[in-house]
PDB file of N, CA and C in Angstrom:
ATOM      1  N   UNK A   1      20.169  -4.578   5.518  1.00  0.00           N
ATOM      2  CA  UNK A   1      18.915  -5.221   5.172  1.00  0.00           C
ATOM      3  C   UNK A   1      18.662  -4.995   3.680  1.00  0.00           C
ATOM      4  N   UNK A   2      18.229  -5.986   2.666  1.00  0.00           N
ATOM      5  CA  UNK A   2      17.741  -6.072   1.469  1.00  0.00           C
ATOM      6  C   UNK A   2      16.628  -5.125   0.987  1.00  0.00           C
ATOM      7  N   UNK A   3      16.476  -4.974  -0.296  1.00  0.00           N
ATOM      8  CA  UNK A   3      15.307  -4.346  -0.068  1.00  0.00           C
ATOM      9  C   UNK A   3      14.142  -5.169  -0.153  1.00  0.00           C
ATOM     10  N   UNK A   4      14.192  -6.392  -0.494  1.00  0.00           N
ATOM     11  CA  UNK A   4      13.450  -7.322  -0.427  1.00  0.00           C
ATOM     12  C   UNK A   4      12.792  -7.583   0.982  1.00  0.00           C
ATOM     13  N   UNK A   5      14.153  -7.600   1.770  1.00  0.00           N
ATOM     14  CA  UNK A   5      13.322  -7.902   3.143  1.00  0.00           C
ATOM     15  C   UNK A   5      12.443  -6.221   4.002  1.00  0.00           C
ATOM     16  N   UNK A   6      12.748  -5.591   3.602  1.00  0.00           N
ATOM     17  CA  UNK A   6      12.596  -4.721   3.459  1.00  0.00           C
ATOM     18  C   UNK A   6      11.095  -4.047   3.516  1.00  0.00           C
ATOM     19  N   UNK A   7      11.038  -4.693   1.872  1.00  0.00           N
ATOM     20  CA  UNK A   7       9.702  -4.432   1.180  1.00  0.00           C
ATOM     21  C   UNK A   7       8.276  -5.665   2.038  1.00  0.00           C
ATOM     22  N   UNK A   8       8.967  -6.502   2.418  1.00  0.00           N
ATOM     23  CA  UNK A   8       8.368  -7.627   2.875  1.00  0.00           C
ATOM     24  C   UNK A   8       8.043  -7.058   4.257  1.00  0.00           C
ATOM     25  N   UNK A   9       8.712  -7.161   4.811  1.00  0.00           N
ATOM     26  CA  UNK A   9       8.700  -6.303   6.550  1.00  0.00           C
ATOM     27  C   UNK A   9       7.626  -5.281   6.341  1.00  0.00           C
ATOM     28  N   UNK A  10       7.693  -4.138   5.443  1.00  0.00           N
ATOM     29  CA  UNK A  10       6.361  -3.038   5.529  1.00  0.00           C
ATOM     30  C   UNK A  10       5.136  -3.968   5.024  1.00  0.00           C
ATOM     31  N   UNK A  11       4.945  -4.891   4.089  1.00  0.00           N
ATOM     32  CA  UNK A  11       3.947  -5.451   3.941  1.00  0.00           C
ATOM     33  C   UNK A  11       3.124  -6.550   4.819  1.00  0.00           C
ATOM     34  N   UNK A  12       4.035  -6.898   5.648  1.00  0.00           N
ATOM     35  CA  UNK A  12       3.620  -7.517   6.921  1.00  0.00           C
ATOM     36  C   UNK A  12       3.229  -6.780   7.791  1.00  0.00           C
ATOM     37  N   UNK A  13       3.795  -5.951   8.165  1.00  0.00           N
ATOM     38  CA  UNK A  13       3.149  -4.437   9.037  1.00  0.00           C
ATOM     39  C   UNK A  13       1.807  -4.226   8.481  1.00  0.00           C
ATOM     40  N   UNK A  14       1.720  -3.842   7.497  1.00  0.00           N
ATOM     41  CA  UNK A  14       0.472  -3.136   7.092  1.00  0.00           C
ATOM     42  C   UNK A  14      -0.640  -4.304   6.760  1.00  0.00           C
ATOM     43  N   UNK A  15      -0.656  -5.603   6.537  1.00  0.00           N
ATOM     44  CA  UNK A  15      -1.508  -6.847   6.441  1.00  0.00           C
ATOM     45  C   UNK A  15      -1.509  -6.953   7.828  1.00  0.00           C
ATOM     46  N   UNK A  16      -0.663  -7.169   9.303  1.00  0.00           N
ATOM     47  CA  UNK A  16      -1.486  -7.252  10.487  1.00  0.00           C
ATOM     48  C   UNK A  16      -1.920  -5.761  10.923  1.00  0.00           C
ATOM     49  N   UNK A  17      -2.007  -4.857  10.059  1.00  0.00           N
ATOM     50  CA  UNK A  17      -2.974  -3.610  10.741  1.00  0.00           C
ATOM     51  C   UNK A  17      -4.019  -3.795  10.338  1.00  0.00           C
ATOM     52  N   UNK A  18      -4.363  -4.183   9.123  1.00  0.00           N
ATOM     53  CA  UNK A  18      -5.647  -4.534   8.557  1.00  0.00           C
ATOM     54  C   UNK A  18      -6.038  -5.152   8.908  1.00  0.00           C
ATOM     55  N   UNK A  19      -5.513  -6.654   9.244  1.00  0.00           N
ATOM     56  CA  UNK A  19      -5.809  -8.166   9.961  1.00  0.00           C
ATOM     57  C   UNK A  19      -6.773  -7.545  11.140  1.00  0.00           C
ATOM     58  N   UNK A  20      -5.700  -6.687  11.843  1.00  0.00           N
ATOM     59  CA  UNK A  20      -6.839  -6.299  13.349  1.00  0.00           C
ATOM     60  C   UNK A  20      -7.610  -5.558  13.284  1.00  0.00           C
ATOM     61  N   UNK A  21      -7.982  -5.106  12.120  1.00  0.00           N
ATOM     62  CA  UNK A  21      -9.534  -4.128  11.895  1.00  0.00           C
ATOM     63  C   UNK A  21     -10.245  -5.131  11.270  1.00  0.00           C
ATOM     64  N   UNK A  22     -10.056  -6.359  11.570  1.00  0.00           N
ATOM     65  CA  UNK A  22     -11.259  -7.292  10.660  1.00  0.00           C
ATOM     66  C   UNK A  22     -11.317  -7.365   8.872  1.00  0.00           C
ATOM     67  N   UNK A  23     -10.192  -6.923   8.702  1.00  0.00           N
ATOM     68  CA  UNK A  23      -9.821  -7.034   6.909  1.00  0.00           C
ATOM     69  C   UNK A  23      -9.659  -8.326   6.891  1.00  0.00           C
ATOM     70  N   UNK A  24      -9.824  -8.914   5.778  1.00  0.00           N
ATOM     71  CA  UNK A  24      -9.267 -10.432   5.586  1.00  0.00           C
ATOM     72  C   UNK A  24      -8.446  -9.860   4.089  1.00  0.00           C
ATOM     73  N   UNK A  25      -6.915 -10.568   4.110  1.00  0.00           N
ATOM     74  CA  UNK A  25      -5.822  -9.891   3.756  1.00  0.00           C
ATOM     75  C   UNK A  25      -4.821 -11.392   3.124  1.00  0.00           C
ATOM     76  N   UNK A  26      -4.758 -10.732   1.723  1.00  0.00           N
ATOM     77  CA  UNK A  26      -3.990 -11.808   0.476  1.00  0.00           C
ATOM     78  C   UNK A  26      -2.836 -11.219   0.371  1.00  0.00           C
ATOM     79  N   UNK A  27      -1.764 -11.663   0.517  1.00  0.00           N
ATOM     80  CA  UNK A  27      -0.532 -11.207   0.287  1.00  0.00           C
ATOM     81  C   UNK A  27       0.330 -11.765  -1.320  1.00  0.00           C
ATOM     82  N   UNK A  28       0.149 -11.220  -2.315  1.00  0.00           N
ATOM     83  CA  UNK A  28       0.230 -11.841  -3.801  1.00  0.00           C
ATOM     84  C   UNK A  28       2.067 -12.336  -3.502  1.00  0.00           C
ATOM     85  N   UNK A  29       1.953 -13.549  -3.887  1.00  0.00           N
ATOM     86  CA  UNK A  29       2.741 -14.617  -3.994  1.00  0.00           C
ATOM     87  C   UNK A  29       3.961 -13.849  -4.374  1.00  0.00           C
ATOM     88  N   UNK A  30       5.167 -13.639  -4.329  1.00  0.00           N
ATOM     89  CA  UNK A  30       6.719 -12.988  -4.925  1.00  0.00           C
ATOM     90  C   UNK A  30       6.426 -11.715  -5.547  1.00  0.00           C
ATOM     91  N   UNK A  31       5.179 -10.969  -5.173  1.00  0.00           N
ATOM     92  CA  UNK A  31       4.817  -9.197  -5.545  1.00  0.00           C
ATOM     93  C   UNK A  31       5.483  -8.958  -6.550  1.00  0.00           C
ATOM     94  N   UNK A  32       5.241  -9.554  -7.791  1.00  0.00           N
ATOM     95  CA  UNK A  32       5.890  -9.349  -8.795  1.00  0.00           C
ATOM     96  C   UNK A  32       5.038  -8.944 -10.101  1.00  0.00           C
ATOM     97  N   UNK A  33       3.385  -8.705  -9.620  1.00  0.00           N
ATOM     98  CA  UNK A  33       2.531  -8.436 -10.333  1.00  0.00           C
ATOM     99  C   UNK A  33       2.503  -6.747 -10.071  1.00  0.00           C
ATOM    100  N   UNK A  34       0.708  -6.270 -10.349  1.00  0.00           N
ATOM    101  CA  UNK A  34       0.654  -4.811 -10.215  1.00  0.00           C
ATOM    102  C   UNK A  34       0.612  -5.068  -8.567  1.00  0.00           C
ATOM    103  N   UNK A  35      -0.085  -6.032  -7.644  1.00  0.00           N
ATOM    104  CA  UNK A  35      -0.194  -5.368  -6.652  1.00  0.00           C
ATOM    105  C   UNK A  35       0.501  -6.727  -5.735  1.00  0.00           C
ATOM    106  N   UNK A  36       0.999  -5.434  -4.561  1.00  0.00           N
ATOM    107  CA  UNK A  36       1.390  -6.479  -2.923  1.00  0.00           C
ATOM    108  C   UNK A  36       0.369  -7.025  -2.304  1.00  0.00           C
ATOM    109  N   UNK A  37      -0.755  -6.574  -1.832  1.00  0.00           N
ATOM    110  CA  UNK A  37      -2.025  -7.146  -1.012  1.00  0.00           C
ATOM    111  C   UNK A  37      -3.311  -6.752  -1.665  1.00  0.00           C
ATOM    112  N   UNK A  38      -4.228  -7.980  -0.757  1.00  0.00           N
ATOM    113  CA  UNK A  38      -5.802  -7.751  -1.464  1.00  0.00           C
ATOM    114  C   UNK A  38      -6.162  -7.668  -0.467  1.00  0.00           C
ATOM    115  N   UNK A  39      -6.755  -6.842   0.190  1.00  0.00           N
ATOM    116  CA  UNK A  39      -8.069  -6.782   1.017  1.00  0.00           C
ATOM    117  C   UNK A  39      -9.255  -6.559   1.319  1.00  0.00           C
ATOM    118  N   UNK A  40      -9.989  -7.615   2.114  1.00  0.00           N
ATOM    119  CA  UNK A  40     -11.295  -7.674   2.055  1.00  0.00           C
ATOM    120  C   UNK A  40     -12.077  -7.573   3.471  1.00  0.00           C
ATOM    121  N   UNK A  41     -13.367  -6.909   2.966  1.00  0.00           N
ATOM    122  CA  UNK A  41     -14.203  -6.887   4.165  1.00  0.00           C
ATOM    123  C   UNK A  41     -15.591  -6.183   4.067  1.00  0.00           C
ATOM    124  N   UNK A  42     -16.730  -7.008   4.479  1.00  0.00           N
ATOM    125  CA  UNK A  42     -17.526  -6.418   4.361  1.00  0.00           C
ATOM    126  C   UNK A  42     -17.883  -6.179   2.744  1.00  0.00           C
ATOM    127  N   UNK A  43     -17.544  -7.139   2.116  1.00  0.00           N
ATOM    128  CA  UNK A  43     -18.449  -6.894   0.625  1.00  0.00           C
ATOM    129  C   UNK A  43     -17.296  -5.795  -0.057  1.00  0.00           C
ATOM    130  N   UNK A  44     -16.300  -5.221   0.374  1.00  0.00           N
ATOM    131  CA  UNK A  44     -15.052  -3.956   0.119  1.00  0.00           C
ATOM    132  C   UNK A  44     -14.246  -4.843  -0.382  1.00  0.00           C
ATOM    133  N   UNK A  45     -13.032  -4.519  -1.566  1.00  0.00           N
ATOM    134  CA  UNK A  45     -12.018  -4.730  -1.794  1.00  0.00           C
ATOM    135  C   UNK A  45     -11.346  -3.690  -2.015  1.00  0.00           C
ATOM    136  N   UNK A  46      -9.796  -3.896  -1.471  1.00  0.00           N
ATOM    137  CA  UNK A  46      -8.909  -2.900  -2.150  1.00  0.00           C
ATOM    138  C   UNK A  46      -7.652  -3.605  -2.542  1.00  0.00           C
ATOM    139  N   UNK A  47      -7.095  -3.198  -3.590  1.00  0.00           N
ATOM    140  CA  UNK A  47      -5.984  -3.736  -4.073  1.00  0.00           C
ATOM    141  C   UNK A  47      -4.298  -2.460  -3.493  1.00  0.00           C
ATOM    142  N   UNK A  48      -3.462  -2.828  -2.958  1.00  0.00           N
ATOM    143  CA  UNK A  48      -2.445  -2.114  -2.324  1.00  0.00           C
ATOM    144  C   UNK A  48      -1.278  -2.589  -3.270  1.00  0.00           C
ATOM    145  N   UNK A  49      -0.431  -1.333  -3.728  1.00  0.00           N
ATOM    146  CA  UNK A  49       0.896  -1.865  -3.856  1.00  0.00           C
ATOM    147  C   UNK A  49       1.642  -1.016  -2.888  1.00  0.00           C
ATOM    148  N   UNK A  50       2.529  -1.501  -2.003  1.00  0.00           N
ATOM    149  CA  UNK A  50       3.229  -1.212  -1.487  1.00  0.00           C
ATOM    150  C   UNK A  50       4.832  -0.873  -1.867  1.00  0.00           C
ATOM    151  N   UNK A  51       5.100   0.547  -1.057  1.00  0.00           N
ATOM    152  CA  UNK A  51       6.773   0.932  -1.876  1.00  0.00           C
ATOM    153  C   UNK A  51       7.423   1.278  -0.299  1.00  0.00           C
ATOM    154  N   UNK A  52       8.487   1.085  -0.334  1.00  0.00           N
ATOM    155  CA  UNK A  52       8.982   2.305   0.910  1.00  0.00           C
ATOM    156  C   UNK A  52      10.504   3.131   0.107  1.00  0.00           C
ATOM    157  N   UNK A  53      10.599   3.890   1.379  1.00  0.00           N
ATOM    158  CA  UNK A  53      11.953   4.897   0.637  1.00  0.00           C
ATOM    159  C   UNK A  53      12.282   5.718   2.231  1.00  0.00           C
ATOM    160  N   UNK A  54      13.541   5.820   1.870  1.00  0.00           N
ATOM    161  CA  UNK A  54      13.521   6.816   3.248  1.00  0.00           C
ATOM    162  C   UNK A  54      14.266   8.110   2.403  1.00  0.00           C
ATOM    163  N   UNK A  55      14.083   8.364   1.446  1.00  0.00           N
ATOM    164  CA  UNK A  55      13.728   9.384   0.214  1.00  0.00           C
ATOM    165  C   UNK A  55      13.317  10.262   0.544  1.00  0.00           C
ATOM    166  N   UNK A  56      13.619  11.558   0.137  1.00  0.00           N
ATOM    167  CA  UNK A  56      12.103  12.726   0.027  1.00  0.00           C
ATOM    168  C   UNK A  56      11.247  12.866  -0.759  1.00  0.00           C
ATOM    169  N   UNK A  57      11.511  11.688  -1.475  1.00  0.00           N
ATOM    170  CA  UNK A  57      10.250  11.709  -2.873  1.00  0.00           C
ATOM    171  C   UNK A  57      10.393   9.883  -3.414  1.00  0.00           C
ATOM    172  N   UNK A  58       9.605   9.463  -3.930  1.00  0.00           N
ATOM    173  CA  UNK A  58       9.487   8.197  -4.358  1.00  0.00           C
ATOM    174  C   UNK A  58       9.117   8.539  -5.858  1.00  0.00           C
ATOM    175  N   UNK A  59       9.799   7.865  -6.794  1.00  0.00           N
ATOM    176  CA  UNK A  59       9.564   8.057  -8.057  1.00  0.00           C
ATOM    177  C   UNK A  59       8.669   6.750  -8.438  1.00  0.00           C
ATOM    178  N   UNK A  60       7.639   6.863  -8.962  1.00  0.00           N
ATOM    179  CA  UNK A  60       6.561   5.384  -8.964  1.00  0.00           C
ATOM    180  C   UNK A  60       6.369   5.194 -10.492  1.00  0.00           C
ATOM    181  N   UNK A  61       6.820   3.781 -11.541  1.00  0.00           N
ATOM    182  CA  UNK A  61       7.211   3.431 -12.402  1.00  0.00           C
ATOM    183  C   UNK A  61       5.520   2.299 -13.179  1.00  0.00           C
ATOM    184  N   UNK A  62       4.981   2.194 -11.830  1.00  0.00           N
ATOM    185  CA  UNK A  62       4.057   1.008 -11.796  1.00  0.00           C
ATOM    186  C   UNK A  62       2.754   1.057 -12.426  1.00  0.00           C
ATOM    187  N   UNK A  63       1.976   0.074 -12.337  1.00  0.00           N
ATOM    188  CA  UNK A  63       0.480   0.418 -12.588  1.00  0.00           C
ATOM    189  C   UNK A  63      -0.621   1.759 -12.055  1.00  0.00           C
ATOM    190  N   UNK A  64      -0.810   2.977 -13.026  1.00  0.00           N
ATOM    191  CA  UNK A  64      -1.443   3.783 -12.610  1.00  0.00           C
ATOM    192  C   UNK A  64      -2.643   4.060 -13.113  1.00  0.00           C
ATOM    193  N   UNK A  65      -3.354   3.328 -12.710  1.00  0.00           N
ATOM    194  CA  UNK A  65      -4.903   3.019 -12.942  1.00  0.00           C
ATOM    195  C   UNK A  65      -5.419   3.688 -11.019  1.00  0.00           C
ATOM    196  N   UNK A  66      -6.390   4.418 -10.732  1.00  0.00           N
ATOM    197  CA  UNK A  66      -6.873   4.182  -9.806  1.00  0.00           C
ATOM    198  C   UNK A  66      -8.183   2.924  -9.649  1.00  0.00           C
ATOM    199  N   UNK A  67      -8.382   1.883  -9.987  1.00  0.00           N
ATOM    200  CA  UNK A  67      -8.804   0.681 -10.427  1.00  0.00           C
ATOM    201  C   UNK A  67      -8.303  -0.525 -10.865  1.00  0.00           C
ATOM    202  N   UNK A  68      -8.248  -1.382 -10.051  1.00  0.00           N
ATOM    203  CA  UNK A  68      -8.304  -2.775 -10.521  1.00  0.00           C
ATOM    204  C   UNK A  68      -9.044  -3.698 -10.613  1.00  0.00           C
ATOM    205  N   UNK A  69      -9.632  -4.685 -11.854  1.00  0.00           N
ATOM    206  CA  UNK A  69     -10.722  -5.352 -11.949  1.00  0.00           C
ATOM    207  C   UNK A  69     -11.677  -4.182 -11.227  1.00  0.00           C
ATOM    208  N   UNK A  70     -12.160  -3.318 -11.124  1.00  0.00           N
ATOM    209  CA  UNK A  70     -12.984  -2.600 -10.791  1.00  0.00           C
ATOM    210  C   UNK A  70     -12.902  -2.673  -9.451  1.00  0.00           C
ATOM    211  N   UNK A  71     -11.946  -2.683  -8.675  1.00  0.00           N
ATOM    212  CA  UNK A  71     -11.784  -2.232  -7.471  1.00  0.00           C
ATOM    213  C   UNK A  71     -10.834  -1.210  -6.998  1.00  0.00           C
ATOM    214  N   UNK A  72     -11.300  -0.628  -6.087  1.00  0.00           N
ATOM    215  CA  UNK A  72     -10.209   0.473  -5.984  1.00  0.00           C
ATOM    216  C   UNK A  72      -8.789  -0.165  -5.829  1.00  0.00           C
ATOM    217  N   UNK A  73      -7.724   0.752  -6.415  1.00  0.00           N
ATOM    218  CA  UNK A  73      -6.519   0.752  -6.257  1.00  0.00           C
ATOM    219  C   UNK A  73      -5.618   1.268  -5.767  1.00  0.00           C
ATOM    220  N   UNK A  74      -4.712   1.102  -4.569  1.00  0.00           N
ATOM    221  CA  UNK A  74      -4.186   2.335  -4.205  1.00  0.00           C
ATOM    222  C   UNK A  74      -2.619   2.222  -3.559  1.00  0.00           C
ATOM    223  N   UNK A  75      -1.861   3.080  -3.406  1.00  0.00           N
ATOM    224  CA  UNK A  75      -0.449   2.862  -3.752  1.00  0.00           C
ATOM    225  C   UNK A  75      -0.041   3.576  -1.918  1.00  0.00           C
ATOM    226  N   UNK A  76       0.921   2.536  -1.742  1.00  0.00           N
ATOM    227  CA  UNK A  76       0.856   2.617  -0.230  1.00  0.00           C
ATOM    228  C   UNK A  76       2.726   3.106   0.247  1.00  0.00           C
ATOM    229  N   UNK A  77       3.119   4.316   0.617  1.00  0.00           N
ATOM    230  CA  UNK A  77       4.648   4.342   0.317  1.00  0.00           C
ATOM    231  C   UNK A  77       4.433   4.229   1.869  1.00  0.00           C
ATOM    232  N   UNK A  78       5.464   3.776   2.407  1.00  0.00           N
ATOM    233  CA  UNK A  78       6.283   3.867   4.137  1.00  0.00           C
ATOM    234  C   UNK A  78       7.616   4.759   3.532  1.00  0.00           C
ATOM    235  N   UNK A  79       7.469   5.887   4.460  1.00  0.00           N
ATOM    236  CA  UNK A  79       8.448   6.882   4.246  1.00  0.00           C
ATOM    237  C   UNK A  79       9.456   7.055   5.992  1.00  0.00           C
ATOM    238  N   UNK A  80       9.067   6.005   6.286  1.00  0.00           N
ATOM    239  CA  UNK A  80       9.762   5.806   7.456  1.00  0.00           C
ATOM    240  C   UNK A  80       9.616   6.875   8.280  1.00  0.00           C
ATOM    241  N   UNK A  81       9.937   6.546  10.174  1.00  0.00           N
ATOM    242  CA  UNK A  81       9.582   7.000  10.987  1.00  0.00           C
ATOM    243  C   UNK A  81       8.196   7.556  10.827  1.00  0.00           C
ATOM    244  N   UNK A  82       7.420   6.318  11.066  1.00  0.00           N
ATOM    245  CA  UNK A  82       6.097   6.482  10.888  1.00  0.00           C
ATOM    246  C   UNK A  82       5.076   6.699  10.008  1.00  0.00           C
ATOM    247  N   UNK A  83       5.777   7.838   8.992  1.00  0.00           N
ATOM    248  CA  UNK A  83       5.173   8.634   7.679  1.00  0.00           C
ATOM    249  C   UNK A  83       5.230   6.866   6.959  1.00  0.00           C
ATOM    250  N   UNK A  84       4.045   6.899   6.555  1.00  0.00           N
ATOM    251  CA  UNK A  84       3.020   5.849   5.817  1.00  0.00           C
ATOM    252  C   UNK A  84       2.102   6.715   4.893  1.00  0.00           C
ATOM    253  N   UNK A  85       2.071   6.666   3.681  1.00  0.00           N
ATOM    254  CA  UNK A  85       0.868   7.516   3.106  1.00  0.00           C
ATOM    255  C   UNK A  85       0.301   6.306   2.156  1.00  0.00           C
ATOM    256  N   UNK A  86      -1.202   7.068   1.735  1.00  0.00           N
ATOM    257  CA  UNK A  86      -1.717   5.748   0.698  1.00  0.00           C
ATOM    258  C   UNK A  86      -2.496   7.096  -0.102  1.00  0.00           C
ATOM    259  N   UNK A  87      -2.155   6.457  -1.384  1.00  0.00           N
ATOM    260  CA  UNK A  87      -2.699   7.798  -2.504  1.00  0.00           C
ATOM    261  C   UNK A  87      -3.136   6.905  -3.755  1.00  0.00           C
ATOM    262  N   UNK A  88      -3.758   7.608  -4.509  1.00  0.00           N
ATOM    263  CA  UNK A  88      -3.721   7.207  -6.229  1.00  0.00           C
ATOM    264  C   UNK A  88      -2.150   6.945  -6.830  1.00  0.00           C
ATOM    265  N   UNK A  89      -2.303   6.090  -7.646  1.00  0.00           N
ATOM    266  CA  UNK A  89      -1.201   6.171  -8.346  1.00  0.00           C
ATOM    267  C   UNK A  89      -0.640   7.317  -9.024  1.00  0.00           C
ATOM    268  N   UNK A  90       0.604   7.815  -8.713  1.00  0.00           N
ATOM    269  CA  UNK A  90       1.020   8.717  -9.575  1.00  0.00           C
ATOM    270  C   UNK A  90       2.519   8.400  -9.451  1.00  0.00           C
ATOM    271  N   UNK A  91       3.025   9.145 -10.341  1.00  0.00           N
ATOM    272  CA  UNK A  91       4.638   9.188 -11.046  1.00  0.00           C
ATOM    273  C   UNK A  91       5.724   9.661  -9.744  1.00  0.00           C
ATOM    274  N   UNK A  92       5.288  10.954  -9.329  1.00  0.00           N
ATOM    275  CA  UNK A  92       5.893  11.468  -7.947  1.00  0.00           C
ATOM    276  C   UNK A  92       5.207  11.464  -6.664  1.00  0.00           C
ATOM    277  N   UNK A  93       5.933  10.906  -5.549  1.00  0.00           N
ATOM    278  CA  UNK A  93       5.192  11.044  -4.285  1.00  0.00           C
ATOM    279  C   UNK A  93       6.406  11.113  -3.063  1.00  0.00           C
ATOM    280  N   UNK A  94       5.724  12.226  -2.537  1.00  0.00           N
ATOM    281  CA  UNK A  94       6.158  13.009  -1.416  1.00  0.00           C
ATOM    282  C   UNK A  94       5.578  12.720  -0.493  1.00  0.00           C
ATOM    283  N   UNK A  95       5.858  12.582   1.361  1.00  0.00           N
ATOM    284  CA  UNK A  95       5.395  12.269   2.245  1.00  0.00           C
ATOM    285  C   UNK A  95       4.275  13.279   2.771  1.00  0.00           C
ATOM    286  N   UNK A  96       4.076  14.197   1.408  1.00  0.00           N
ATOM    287  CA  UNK A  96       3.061  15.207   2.228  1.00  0.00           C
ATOM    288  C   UNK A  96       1.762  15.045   1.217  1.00  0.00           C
ATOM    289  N   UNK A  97       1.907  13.595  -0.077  1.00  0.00           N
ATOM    290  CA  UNK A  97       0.816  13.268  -0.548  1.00  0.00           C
ATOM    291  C   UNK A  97       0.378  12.418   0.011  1.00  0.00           C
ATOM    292  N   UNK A  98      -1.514  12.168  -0.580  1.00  0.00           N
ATOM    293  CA  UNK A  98      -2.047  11.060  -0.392  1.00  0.00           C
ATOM    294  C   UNK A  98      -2.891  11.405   1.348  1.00  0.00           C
ATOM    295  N   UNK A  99      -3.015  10.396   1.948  1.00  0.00           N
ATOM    296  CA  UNK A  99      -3.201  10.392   3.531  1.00  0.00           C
ATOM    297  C   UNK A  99      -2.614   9.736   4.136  1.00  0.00           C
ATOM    298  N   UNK A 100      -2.689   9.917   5.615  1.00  0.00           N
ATOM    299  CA  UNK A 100      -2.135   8.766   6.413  1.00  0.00           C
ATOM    300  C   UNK A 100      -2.361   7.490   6.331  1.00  0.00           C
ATOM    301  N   UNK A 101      -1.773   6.312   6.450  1.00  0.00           N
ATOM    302  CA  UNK A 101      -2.927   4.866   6.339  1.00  0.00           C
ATOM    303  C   UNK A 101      -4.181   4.351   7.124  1.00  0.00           C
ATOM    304  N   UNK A 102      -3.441   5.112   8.518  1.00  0.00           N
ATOM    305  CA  UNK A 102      -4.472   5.132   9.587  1.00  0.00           C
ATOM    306  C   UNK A 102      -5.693   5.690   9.304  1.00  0.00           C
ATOM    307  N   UNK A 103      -5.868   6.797   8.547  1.00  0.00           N
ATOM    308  CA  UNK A 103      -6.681   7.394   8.349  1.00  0.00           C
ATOM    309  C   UNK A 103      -7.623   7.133   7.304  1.00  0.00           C
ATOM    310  N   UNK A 104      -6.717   6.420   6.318  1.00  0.00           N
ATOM    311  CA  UNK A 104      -7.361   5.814   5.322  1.00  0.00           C
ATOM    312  C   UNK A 104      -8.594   4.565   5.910  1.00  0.00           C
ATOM    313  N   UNK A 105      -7.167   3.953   6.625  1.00  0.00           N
ATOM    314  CA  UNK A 105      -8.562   2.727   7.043  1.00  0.00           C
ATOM    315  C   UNK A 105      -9.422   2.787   7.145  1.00  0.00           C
ATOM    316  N   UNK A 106      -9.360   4.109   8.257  1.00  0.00           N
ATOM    317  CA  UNK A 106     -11.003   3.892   8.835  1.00  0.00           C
ATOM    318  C   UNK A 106     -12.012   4.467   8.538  1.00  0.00           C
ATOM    319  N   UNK A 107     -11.852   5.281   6.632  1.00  0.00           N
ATOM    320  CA  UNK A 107     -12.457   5.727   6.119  1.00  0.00           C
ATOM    321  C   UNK A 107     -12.942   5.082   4.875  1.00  0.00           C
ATOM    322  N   UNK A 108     -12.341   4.167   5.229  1.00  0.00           N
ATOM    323  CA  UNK A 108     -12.505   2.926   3.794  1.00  0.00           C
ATOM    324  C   UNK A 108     -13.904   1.755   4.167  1.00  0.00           C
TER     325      UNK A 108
END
């Protein structure tokens, strides 16, 4: 598998988890900007870039603003077999940063 399809497959995962919590969910056209998805709800936005790795660490190269257009920003790794974390942007990330996504959601 590509990493394209790859990268696409976790971002479809994580747009119908949101989908079924009532997010309404933009998937940015060939993710070739700062971010993979926009989501909305309830007057909330968050901007997601999505990474995966089956790594013990993800080295992150990207936009590290916790903000975009003044919405939160936040960086979403799939570390496979389940491990999903969503954190601030930073340079190094380990499956024991950030939080779960699940957890994120439903604190968002």
């Amino acid at each position: 598998m590509s990493n394209k399809s790859k990268g696409y497959r976790i971002e479809r995962k994580l747009k119908l988890k949101l989908m079924d919590l009532g997010w309404k969910v933009v998937r940015a056209g060939g993710s070739l900007g700062e971010y993979d998805l926009i989501a909305f709800k309830d007057g909330r936005c968050v901007f997601f870039q999505i990474k995966s790795t089956t790594k013990p660490k993800l080295y992150y190269y990207g936009y590290m603003k916790e903000e975009y257009e003044k919405f939160p920003f936040r960086l979403v790794v799939d570390f496979g077999r389940g491990s999903v974390r969503v954190l601030s942007p930073q340079k190094v990330i380990s499956p024991d940063d950030g939080v779960d996504f699940e957890e994120f959601i439903k604190k968002i």
